[in-house]
C-alpha atoms as a PDB file:
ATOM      1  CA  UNK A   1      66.700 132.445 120.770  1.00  0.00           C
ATOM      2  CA  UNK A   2      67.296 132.438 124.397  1.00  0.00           C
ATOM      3  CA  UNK A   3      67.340 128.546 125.894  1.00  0.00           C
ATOM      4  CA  UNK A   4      65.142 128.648 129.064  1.00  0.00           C
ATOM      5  CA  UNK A   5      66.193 127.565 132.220  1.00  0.00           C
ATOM      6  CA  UNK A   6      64.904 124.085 133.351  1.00  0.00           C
ATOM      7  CA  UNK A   7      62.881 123.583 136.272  1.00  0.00           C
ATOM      8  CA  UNK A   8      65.592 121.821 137.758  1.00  0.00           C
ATOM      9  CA  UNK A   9      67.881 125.295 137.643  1.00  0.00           C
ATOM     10  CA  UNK A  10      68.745 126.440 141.414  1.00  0.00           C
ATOM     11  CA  UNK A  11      70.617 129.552 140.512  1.00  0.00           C
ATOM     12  CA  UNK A  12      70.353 132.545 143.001  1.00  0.00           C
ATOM     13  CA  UNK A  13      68.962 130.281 145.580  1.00  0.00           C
ATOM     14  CA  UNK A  14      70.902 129.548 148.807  1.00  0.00           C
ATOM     15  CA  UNK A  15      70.798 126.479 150.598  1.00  0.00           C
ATOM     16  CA  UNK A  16      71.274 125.066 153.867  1.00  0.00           C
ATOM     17  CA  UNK A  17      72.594 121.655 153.557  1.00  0.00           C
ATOM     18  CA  UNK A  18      73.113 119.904 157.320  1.00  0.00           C
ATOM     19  CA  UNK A  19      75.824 117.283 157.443  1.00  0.00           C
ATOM     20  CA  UNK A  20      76.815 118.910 154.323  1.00  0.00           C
ATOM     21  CA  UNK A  21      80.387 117.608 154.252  1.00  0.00           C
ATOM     22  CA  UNK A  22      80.047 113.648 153.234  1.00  0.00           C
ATOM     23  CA  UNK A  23      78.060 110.782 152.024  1.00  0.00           C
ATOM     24  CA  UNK A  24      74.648 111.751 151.181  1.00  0.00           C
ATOM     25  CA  UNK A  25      75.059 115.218 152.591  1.00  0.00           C
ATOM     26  CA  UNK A  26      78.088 116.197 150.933  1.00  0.00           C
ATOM     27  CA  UNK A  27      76.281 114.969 147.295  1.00  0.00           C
ATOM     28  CA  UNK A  28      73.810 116.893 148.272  1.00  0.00           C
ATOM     29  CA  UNK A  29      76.067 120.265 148.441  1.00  0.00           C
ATOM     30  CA  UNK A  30      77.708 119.511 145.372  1.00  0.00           C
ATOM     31  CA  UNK A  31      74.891 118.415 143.663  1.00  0.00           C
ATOM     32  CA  UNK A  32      72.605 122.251 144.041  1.00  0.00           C
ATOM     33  CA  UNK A  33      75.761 124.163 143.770  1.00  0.00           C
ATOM     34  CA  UNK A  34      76.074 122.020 139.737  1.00  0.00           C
ATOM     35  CA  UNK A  35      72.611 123.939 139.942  1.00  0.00           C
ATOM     36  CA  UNK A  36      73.595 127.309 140.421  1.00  0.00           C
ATOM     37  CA  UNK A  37      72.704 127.359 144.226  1.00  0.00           C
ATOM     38  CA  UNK A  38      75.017 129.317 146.979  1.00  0.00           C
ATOM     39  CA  UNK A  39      75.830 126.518 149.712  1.00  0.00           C
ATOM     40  CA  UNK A  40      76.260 126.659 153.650  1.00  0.00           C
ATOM     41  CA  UNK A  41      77.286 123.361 154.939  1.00  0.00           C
ATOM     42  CA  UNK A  42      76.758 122.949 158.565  1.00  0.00           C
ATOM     43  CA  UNK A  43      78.489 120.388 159.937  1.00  0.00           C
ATOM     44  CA  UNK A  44      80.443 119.551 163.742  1.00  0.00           C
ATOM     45  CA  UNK A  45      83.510 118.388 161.708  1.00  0.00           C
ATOM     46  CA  UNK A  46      84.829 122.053 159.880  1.00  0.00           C
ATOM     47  CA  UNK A  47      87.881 120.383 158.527  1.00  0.00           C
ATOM     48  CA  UNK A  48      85.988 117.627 156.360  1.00  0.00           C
ATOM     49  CA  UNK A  49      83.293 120.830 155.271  1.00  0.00           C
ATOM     50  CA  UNK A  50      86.465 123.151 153.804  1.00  0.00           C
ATOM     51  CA  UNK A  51      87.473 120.380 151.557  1.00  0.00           C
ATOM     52  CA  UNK A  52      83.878 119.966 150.545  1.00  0.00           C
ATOM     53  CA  UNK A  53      83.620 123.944 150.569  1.00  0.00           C
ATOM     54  CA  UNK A  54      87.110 124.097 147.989  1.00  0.00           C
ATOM     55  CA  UNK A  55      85.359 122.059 145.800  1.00  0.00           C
ATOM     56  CA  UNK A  56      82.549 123.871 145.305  1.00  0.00           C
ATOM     57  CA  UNK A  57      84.709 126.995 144.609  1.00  0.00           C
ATOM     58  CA  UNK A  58      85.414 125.814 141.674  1.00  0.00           C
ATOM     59  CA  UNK A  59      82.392 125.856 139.867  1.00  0.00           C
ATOM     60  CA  UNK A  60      82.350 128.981 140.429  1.00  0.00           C
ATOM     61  CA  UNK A  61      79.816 129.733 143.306  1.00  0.00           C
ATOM     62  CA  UNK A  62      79.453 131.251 146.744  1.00  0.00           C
ATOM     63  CA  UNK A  63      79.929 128.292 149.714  1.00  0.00           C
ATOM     64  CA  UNK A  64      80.913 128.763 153.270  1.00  0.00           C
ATOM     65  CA  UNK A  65      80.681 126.310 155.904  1.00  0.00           C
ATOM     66  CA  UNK A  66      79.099 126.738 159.420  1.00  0.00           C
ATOM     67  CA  UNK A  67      80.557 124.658 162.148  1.00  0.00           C
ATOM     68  CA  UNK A  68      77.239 123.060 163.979  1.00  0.00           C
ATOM     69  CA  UNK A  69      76.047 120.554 166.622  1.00  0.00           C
ATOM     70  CA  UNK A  70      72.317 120.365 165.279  1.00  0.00           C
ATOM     71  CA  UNK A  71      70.968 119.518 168.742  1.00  0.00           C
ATOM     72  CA  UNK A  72      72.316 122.241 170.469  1.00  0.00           C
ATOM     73  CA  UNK A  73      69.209 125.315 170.021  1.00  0.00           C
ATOM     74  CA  UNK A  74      72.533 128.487 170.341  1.00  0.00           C
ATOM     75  CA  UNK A  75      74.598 126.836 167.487  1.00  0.00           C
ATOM     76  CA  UNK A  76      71.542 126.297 164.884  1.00  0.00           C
ATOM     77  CA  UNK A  77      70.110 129.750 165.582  1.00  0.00           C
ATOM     78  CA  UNK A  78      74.188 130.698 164.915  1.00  0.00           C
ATOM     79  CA  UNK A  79      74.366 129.318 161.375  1.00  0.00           C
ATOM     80  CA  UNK A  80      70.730 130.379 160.210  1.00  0.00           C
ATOM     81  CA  UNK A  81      71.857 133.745 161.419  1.00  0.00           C
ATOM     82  CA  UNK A  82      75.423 133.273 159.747  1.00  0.00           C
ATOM     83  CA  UNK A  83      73.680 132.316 156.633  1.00  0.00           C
ATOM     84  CA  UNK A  84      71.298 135.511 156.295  1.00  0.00           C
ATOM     85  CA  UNK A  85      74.016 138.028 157.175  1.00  0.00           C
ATOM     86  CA  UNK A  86      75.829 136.143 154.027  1.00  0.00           C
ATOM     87  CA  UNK A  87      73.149 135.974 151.430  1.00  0.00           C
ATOM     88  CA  UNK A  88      69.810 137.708 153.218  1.00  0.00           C
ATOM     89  CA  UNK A  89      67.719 135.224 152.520  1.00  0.00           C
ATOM     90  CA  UNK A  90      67.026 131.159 152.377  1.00  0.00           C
ATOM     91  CA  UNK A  91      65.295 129.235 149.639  1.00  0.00           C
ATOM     92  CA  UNK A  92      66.341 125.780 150.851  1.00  0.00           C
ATOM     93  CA  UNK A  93      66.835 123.583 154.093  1.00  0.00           C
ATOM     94  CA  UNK A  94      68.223 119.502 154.015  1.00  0.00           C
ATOM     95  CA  UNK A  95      68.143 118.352 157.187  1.00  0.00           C
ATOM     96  CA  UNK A  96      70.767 115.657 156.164  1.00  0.00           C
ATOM     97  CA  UNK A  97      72.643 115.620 159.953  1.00  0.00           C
ATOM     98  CA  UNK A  98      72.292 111.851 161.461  1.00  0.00           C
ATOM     99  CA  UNK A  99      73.496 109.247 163.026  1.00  0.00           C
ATOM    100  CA  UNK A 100      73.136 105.211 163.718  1.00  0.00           C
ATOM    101  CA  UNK A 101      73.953 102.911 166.421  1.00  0.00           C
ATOM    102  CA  UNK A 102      72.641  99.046 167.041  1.00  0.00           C
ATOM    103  CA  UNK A 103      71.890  97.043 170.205  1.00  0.00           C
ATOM    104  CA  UNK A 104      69.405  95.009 171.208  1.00  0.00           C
ATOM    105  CA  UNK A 105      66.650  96.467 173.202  1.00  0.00           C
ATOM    106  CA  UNK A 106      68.080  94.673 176.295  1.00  0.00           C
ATOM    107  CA  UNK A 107      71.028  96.665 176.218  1.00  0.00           C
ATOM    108  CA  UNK A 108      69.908  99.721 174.473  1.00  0.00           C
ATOM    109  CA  UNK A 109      70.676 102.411 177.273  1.00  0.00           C
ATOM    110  CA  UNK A 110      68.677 105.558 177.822  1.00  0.00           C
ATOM    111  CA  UNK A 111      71.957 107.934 176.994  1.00  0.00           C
ATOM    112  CA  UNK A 112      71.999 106.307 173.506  1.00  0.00           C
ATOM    113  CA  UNK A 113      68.447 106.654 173.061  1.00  0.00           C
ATOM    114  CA  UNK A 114      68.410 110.100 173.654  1.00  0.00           C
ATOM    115  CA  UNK A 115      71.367 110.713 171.863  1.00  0.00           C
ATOM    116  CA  UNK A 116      69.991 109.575 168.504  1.00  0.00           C
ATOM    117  CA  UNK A 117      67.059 111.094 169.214  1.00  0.00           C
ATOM    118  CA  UNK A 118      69.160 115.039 170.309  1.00  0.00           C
ATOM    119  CA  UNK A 119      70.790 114.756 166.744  1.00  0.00           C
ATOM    120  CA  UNK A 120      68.072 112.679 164.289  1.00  0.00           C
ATOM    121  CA  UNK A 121      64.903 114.439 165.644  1.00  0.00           C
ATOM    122  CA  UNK A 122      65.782 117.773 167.845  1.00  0.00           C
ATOM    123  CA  UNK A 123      68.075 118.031 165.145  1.00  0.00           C
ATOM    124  CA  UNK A 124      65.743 118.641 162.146  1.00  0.00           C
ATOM    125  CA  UNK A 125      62.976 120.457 164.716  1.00  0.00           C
ATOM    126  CA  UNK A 126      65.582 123.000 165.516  1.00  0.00           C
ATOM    127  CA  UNK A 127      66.377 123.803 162.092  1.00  0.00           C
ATOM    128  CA  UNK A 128      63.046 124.105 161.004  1.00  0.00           C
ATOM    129  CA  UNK A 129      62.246 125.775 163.901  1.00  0.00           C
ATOM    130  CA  UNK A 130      65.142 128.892 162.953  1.00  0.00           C
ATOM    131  CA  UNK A 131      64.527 129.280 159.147  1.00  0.00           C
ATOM    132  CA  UNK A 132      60.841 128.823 158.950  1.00  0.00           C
ATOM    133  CA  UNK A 133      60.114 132.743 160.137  1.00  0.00           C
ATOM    134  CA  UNK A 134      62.411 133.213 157.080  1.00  0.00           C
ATOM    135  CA  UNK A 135      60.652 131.464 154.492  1.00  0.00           C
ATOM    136  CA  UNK A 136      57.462 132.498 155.945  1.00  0.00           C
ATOM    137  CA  UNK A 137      58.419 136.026 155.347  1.00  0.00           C
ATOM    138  CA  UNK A 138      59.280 135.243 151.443  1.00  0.00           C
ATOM    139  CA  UNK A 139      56.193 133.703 151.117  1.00  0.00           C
ATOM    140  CA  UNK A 140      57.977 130.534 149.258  1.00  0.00           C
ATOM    141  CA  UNK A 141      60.618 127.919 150.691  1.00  0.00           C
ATOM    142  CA  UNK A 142      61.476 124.323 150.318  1.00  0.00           C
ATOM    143  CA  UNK A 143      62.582 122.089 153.390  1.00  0.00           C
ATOM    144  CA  UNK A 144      63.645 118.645 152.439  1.00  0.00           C
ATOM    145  CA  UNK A 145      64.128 115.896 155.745  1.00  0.00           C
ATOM    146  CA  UNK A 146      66.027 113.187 155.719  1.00  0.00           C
ATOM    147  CA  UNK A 147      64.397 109.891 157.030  1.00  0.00           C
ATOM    148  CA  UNK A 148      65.067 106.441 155.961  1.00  0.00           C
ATOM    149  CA  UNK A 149      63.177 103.152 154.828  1.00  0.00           C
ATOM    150  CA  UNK A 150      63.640 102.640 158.461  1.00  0.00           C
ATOM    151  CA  UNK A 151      61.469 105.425 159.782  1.00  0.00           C
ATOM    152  CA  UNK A 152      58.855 103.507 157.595  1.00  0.00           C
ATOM    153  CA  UNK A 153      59.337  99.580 159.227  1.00  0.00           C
ATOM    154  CA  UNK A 154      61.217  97.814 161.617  1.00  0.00           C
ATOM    155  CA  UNK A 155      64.465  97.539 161.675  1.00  0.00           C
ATOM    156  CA  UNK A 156      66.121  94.431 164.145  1.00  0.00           C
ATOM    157  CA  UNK A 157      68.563  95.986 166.758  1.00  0.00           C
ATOM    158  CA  UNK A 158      68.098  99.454 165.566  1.00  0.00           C
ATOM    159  CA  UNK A 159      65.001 100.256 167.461  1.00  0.00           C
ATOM    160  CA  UNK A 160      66.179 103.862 168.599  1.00  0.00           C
ATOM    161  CA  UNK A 161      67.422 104.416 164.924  1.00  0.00           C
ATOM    162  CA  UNK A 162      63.885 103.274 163.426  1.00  0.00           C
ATOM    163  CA  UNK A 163      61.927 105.070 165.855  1.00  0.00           C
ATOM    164  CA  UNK A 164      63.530 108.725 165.184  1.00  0.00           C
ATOM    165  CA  UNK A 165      63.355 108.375 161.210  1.00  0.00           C
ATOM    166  CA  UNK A 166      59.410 107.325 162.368  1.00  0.00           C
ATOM    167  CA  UNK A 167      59.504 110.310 163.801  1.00  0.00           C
ATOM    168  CA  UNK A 168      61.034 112.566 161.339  1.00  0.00           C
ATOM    169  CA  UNK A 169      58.591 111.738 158.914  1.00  0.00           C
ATOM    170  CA  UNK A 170      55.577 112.856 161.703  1.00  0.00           C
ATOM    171  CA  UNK A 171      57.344 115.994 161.642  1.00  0.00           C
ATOM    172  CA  UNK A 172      57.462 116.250 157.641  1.00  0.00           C
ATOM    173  CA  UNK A 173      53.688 116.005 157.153  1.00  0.00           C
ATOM    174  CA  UNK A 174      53.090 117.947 160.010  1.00  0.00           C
ATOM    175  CA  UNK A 175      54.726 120.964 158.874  1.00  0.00           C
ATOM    176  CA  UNK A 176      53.858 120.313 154.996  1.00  0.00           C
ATOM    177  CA  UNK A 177      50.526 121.050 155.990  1.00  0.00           C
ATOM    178  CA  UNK A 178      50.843 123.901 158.773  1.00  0.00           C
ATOM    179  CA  UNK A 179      53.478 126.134 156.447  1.00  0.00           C
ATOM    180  CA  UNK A 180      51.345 125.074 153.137  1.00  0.00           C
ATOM    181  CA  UNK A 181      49.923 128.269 153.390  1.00  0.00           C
ATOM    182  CA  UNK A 182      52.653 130.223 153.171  1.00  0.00           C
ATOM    183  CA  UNK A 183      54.137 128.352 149.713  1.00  0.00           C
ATOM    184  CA  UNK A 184      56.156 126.202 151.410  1.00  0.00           C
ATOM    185  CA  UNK A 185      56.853 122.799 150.417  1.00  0.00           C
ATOM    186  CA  UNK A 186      58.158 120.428 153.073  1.00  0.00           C
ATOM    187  CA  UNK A 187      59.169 116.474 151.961  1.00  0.00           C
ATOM    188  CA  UNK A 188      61.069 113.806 153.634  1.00  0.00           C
ATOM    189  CA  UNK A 189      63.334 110.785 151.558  1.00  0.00           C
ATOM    190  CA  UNK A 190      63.407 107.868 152.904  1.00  0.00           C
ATOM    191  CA  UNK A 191      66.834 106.307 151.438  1.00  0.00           C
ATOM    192  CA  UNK A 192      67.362 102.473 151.852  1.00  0.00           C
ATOM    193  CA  UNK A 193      71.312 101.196 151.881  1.00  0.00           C
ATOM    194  CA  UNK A 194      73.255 103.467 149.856  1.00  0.00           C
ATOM    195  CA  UNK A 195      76.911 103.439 150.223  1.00  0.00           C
ATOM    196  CA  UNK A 196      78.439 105.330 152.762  1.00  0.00           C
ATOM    197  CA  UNK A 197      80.509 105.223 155.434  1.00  0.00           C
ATOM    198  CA  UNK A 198      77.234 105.438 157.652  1.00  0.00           C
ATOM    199  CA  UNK A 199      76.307 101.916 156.030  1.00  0.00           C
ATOM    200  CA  UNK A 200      79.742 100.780 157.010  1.00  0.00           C
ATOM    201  CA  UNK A 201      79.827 101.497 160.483  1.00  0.00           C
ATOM    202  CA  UNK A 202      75.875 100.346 160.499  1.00  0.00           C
ATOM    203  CA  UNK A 203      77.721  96.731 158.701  1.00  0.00           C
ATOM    204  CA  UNK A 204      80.266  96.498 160.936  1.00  0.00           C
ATOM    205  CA  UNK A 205      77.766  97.288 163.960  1.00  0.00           C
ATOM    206  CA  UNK A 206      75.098  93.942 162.587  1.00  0.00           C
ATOM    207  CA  UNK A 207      77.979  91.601 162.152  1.00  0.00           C
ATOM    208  CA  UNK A 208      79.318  92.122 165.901  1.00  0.00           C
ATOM    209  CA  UNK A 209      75.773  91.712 166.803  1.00  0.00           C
ATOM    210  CA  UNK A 210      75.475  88.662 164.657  1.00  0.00           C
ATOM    211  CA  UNK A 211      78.682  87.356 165.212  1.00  0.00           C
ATOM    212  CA  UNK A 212      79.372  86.837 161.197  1.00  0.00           C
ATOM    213  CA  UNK A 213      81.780  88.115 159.119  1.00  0.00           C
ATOM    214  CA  UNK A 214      80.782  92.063 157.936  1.00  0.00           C
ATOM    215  CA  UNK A 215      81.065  90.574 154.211  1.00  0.00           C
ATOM    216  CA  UNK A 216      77.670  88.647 155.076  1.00  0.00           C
ATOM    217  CA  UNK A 217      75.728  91.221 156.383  1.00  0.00           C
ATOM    218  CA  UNK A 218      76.684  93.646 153.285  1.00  0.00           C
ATOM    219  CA  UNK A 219      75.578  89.865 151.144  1.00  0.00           C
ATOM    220  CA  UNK A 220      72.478  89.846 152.872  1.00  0.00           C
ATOM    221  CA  UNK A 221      71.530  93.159 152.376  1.00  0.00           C
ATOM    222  CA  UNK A 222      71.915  93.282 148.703  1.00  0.00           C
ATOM    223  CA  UNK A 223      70.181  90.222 148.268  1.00  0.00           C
ATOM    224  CA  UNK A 224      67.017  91.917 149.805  1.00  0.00           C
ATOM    225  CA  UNK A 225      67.181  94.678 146.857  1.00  0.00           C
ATOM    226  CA  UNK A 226      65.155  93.644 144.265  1.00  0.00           C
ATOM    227  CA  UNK A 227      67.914  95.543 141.810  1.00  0.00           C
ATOM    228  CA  UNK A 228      70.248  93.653 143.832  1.00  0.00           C
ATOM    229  CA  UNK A 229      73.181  96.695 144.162  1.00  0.00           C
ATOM    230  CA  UNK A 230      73.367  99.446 146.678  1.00  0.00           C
ATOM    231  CA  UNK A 231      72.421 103.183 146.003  1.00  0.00           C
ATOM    232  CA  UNK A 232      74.822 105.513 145.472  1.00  0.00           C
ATOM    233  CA  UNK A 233      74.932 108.753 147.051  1.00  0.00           C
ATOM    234  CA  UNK A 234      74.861 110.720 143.996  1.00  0.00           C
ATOM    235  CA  UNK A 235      71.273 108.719 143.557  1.00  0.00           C
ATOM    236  CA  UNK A 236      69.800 110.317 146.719  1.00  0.00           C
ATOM    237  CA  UNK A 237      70.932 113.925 145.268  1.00  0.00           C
ATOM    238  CA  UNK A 238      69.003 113.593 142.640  1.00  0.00           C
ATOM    239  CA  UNK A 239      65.488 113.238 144.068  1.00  0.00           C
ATOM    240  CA  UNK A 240      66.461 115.671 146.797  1.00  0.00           C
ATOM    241  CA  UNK A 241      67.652 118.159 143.894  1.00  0.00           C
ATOM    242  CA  UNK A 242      64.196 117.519 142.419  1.00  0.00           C
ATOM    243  CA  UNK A 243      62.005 118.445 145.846  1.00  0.00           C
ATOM    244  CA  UNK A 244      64.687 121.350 146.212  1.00  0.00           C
ATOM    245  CA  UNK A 245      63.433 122.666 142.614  1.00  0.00           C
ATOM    246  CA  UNK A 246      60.570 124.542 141.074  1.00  0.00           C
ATOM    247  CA  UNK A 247      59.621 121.071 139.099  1.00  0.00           C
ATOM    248  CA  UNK A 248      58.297 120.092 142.823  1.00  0.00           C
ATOM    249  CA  UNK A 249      55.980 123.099 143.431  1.00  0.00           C
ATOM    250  CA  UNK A 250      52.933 120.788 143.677  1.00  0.00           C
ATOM    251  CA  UNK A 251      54.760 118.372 146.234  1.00  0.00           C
ATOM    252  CA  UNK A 252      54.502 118.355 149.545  1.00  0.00           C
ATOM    253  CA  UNK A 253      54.255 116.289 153.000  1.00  0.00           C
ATOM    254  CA  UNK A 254      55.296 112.930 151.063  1.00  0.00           C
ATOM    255  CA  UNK A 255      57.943 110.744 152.361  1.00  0.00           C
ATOM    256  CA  UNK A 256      59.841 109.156 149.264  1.00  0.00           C
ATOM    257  CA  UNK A 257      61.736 105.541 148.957  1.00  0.00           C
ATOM    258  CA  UNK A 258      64.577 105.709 147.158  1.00  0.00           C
ATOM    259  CA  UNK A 259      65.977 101.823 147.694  1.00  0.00           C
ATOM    260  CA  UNK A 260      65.991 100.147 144.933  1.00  0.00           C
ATOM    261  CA  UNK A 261      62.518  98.466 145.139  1.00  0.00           C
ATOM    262  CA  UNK A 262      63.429  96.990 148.609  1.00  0.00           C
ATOM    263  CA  UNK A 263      60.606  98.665 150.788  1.00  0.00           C
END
């Protein structure tokens, strides 16, 4: 008797998997290709996306890397492009590519503004934007956005942060229901503090602010998780592998928590 494939089964699909190459992103990658699905990881650093790219190889399936700046229009049209001549088609977009910075709104300047804004919002438009005519023409595709708890509530001396997760999850429903008709499903996770190297910088950032030790600020944070740990990467994966799969088919412009109970 043959075993059927579970819903969760990605193989034959190809995925685009923005800042593909660590944290989150690069669980992501690893995470769909453990699925069967062929990987492009678009990323500005090309270095740190080869190692992620070598490891990949080794289960056994297809992964390049595409070397991006996701708020530049030439470069994301580049990789979409780079991706079809590879594989002719795309089943899957994460728009995983973000950053963080904190000041008070005082000295919040307009050049950081709009740089978190260039990356965390132009960002995911621009990549929708390029692979939508794609999915539109197979009639099926699944775009999964990366927000935060943030984009959700306020977040003290991360104003510019907050508001561009607010707004990536405007975009989410937006386009869940204006591409609905064409079968595709588009979602956004909102991930609370999960442990990266983005939640270290974002630490080091509060305590400065603060003026306590980083050790506090990490205290204080877990404290405010009702399962008092952080999440893990691998954690996020997971519920992003889900929205990426068939078992999702009847999902679309939500905006999921994943933080341990804290929002």
């Amino acid at each position: 008797i043959k075993k059927k494939r579970g819903k969760l089964n990605l193989k034959d699909k190809v995925a685009i998997v923005t800042g593909g190459n660590k944290g989150i992103g690069k669980a992501i990658s690893i995470a769909f290709a453990k699925k069967g699905a062929s990987v492009v990881i678009g990323a500005r650093d090309i270095k740190t996306s080869q190692e992620v790219v070598r490891e990949i190889m080794k289960f056994g399936n297809k992964c390049f890397s595409a070397k991006v700046d996701v708020s530049k229009s030439q470069e994301v049209k580049q990789m979409v492009d780079f991706t079809l001549e590879k594989f002719g088609r795309i089943d899957i977009l994460v728009n995983n590519a973000g950053i963080i910075s904190a000041s008070p709104i005082t000295q919040l300047t307009e050049e950081e503004w709009d740089k978190l804004f260039a990356v965390n919002v132009k960002g995911t438009f621009l990549c929708c934007k390029y692979v939508t005519p794609i999915m539109i023409k197979q009639r099926k595709g699944k775009i999964i956005n990366l927000s935060s708890t943030a984009g959700k509530r306020g977040s003290i001396f991360r104003t510019h942060y907050s508001a561009s997760k607010f707004a990536v999850i405007g975009l989410t429903k937006s386009l869940a229901i204006e591409l609905a008709p064409y079968g595709i499903n588009v979602n956004a996770v909102c991930p609370g503090d999960i442990q990266t190297n983005m939640l270290d910088k974002e630490v080091q950032l509060l305590a400065e602010l603060r003026n306590i030790p980083p050790d506090k600020v990490r205290e204080k944070k877990i404290s405010s998780i009702p399962l008092g740990r952080l999440g893990k990467p691998e954690e996020i994966a997971e519920l992003v592998l889900f929205l990426a799969s068939s078992a999702s088919d009847y999902i679309t412009g939500e905006a999921i928590n994943i933080a341990g109970g804290a929002s």
